[in-house]
Protein backbone atom coordinates (compact mmCIF):
# COMPACT_ATOMS: atom_id res chain seq x y z
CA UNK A 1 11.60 -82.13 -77.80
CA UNK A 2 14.77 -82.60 -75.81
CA UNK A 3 15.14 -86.45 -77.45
CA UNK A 4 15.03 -85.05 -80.97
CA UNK A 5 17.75 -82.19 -80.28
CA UNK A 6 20.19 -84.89 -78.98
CA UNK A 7 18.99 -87.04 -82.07
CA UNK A 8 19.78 -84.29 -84.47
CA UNK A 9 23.15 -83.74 -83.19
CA UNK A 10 26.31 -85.28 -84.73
CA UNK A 11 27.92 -85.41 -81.71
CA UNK A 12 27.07 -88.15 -79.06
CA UNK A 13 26.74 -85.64 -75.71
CA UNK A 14 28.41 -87.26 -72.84
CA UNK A 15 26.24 -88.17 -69.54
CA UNK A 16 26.95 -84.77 -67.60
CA UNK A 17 25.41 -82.79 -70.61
CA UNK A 18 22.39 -85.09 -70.82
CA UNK A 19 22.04 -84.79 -67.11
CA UNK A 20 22.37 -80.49 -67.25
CA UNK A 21 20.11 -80.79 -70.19
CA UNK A 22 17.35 -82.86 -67.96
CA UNK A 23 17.54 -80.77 -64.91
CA UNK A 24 17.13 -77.64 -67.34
CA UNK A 25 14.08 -78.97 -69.18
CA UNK A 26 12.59 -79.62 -65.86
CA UNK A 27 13.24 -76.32 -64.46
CA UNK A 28 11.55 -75.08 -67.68
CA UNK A 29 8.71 -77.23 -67.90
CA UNK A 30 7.91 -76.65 -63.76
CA UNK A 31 8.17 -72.87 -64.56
CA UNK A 32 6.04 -73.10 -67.09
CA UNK A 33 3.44 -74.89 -65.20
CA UNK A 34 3.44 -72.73 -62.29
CA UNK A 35 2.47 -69.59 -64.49
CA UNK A 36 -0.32 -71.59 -66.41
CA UNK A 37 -1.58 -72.40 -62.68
CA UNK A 38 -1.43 -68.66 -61.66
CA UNK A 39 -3.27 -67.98 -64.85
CA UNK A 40 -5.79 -70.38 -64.30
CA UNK A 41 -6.51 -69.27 -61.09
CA UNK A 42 -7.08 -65.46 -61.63
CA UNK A 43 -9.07 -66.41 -64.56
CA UNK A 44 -11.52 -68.29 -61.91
CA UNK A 45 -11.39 -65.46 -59.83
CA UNK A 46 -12.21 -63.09 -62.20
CA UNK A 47 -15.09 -65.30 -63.58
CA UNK A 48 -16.29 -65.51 -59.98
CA UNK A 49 -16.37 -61.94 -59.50
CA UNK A 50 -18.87 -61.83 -62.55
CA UNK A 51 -22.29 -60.16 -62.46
CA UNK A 52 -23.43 -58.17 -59.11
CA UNK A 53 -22.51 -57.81 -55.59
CA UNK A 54 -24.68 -58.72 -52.94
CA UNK A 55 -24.50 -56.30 -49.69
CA UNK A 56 -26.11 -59.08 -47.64
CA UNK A 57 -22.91 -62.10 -47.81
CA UNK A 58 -20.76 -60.02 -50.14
CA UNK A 59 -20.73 -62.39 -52.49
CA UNK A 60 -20.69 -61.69 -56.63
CA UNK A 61 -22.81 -63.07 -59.14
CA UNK A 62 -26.36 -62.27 -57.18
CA UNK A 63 -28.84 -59.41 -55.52
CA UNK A 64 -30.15 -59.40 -51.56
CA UNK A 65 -32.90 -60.33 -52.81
CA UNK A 66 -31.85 -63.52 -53.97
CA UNK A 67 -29.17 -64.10 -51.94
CA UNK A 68 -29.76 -67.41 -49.98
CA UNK A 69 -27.77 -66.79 -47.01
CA UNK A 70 -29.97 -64.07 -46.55
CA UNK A 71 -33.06 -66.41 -46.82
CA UNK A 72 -31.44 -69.08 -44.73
CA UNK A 73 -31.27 -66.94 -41.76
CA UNK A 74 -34.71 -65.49 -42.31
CA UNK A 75 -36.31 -68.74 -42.31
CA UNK A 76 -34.34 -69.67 -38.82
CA UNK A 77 -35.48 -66.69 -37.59
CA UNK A 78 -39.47 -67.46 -38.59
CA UNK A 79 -39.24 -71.34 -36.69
CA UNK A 80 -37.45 -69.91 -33.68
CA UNK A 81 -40.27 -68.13 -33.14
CA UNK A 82 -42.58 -71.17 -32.84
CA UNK A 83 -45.54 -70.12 -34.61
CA UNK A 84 -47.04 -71.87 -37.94
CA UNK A 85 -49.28 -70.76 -40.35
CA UNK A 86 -52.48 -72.81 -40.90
CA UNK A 87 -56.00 -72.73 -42.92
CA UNK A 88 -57.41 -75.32 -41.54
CA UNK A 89 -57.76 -73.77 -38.36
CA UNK A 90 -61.02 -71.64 -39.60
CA UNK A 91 -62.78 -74.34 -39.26
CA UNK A 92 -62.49 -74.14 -35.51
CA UNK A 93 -63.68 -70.59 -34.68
CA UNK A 94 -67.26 -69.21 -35.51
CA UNK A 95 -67.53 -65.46 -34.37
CA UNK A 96 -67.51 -64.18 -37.98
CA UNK A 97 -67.34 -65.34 -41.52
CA UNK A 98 -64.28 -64.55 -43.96
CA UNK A 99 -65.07 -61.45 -45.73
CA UNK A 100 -63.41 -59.39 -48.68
CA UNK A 101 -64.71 -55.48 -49.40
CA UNK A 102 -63.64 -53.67 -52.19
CA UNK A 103 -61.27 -51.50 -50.25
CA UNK A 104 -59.04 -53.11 -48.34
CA UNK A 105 -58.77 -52.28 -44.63
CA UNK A 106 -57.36 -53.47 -41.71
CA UNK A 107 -54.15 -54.13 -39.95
CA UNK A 108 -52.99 -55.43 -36.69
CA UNK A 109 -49.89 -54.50 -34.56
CA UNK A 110 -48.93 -57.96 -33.38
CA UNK A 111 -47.48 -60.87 -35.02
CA UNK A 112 -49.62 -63.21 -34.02
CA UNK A 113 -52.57 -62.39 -35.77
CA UNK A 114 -53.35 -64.30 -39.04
CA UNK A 115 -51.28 -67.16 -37.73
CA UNK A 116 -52.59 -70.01 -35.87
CA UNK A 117 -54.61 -69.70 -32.46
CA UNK A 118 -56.84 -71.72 -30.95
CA UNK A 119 -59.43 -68.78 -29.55
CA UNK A 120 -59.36 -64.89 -30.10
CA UNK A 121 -61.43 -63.10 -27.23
CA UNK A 122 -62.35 -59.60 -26.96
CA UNK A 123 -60.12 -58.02 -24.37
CA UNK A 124 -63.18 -56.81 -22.49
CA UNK A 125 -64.77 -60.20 -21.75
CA UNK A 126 -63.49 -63.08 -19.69
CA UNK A 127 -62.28 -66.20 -21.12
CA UNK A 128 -64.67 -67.89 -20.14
CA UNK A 129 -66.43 -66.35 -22.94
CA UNK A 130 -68.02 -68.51 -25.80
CA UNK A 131 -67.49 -65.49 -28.40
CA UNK A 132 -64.54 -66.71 -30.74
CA UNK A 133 -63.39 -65.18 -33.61
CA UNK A 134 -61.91 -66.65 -37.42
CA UNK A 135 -58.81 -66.02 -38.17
CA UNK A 136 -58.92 -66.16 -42.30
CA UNK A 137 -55.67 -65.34 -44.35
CA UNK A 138 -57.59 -65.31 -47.11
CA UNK A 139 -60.14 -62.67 -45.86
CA UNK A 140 -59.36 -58.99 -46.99
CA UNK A 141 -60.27 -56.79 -43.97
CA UNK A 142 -61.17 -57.60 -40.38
CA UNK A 143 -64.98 -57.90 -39.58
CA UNK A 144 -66.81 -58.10 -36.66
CA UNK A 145 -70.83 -57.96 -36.17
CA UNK A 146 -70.56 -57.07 -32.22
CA UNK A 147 -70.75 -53.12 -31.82
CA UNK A 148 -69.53 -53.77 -27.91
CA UNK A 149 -65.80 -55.30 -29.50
CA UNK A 150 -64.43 -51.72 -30.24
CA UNK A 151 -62.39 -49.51 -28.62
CA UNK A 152 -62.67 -46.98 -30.97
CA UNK A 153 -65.47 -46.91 -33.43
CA UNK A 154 -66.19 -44.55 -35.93
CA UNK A 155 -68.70 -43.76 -38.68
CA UNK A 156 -68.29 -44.43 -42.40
CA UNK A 157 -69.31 -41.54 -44.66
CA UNK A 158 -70.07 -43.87 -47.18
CA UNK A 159 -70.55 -47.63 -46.46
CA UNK A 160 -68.93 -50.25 -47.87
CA UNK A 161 -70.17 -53.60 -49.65
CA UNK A 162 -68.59 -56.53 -48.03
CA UNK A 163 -68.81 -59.66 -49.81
CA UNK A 164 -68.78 -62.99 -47.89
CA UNK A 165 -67.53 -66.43 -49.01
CA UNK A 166 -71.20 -67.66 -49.58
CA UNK A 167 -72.13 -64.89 -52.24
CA UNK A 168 -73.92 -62.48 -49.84
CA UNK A 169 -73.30 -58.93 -49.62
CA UNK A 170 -73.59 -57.00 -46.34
CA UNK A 171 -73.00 -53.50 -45.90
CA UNK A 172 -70.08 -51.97 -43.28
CA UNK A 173 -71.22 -48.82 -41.79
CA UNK A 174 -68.41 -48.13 -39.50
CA UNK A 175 -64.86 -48.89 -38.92
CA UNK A 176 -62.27 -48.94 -36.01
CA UNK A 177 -60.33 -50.97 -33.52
CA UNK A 178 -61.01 -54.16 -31.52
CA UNK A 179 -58.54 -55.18 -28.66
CA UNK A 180 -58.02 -59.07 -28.64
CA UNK A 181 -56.63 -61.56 -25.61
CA UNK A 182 -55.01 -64.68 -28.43
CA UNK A 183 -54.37 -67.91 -26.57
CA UNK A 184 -51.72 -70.37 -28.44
CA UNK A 185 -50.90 -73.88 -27.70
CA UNK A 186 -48.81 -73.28 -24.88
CA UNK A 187 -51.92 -72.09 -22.55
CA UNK A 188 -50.17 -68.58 -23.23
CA UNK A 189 -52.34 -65.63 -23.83
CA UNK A 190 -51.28 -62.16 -25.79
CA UNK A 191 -52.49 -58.84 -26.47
CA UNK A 192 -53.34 -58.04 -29.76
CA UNK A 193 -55.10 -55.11 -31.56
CA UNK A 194 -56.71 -55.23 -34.50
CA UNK A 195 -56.87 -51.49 -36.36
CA UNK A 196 -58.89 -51.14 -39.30
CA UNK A 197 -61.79 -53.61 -38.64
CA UNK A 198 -65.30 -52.90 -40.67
CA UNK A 199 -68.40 -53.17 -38.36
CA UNK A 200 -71.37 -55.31 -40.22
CA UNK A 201 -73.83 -55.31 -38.15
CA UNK A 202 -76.21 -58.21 -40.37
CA UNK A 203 -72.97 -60.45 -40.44
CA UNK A 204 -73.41 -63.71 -38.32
C-alpha cells in the first residue's frame, strides 16, 4: 500500500520522507494489531463464559452435576477410605440367600455394609461363631432366618412374599433390626446395624 503511493507520485520523495513514511506505517500497522488481539481475546472470553455456571469450580459452560472437579475429588475421597466393592464375595458367606420382596425395606447406618467383608457376626455371639451372613448388592431388603439376631423385632400386619434367587417364595412375617460385629481385611472389626431387615423364618 505504502509502495504504490510512492509509485503514484510524480515526485521522487527523498530518504527522510521514506524513512517518516516507514516508521508511520509501522506505528499503524502495530496499532492495528494490538486492537485485533484485544478483540480476539474478549471474544474467547466471552465464548468461554457461554452456557451455565457451575457453583462447585465456578467454572461456565457446565452443572455440579457434571462438573468433573467435583467428581475428581469424590472419587479421592471413596479410595482414601480403603474399601472396594465386590460380588464375588457372596460366594464366601452362607447365613442367608439373596432375596428381593416386593416392598423394599431395609437400611443400615454404617458404610460398610454392602461393601466387601470377609464375615458379618451377630453382635450377640462371639466370633468364634460359625453363623456368617451374605452380603448381596443385588438383594432388595435384608433377611435373616434366626429370630435370636434382632434387637428389635416386630410383627408384620400383613406378610410379605420374598422371592429368592432360585425361584422360591417364602413369606416375611416380621421386621426389625439386627446389630452386626463386620471384620475387614485388616483383622479390624466394626459395629454395624442393620434397620429394616424381614424375618423368614423357612429361609436357609
Amino acid at each position: 500500500m505504502l509502495v504504490t503511493a510512492f509509485e503514484a507520485n510524480s515526485d521522487v520523495p527523498n530518504l527522510e520522507t521514506v524513512i517518516e513514511k516507514l516508521q508511520h506505517e509501522e506505528r499503524k500497522q502495530t496499532k492495528r494489531k494490538a486492537v485485533n488481539e484485544t478483540e480476539e481475546g474478549l471474544t474467547a472470553k466471552h465464548k468461554a463464559r457461554r452456557g451455565p455456571k457451575c457453583h462447585y469450580c465456578k467454572r461456565f459452560g457446565h452443572i455440579q452435576r457434571f462438573c468433573k472437579e467435583r467428581e475428581k475429588a469424590q472419587s479421592g475421597t471413596r479410595s482414601s477410605t480403603g474399601v472396594k466393592k465386590s460380588h464375588s464375595t457372596c460366594a464366601t458367606f452362607h447365613k442367608a440367600n439373596s432375596a428381593t420382596t416386593k416392598k423394599p425395606a431395609g437400611d443400615t447406618d454404617s458404610d460398610e455394609a454392602g461393601l466387601v467383608v470377609e464375615h458379618a457376626l451377630p453382635a450377640q455371639q462371639t466370633l468364634k461363631s460359625q453363623d456368617k451372613w451374605i452380603v448381596d448388592s443385588g438383594a432388595t431388603s435384608h433377611t435373616c432366618n434366626d429370630k435370636a439376631c434382632f434387637t428389635h423385632l416386630y410383627p408384620l400386619e400383613i406378610p410379605l412374599e420374598v422371592k429368592l434367587g432360585d425361584g422360591r417364595s417364602l413369606r416375611a412375617v416380621a421386621q426389625g433390626s439386627v446389630q452386626l460385629t463386620m471384620k475387614n481385611g485388616h483383622e479390624k472389626y466394626h459395629k454395624c446395624k442393620l434397620y429394616g431387615v424381614l424375618y423368614v423364618p423357612d429361609l436357609s
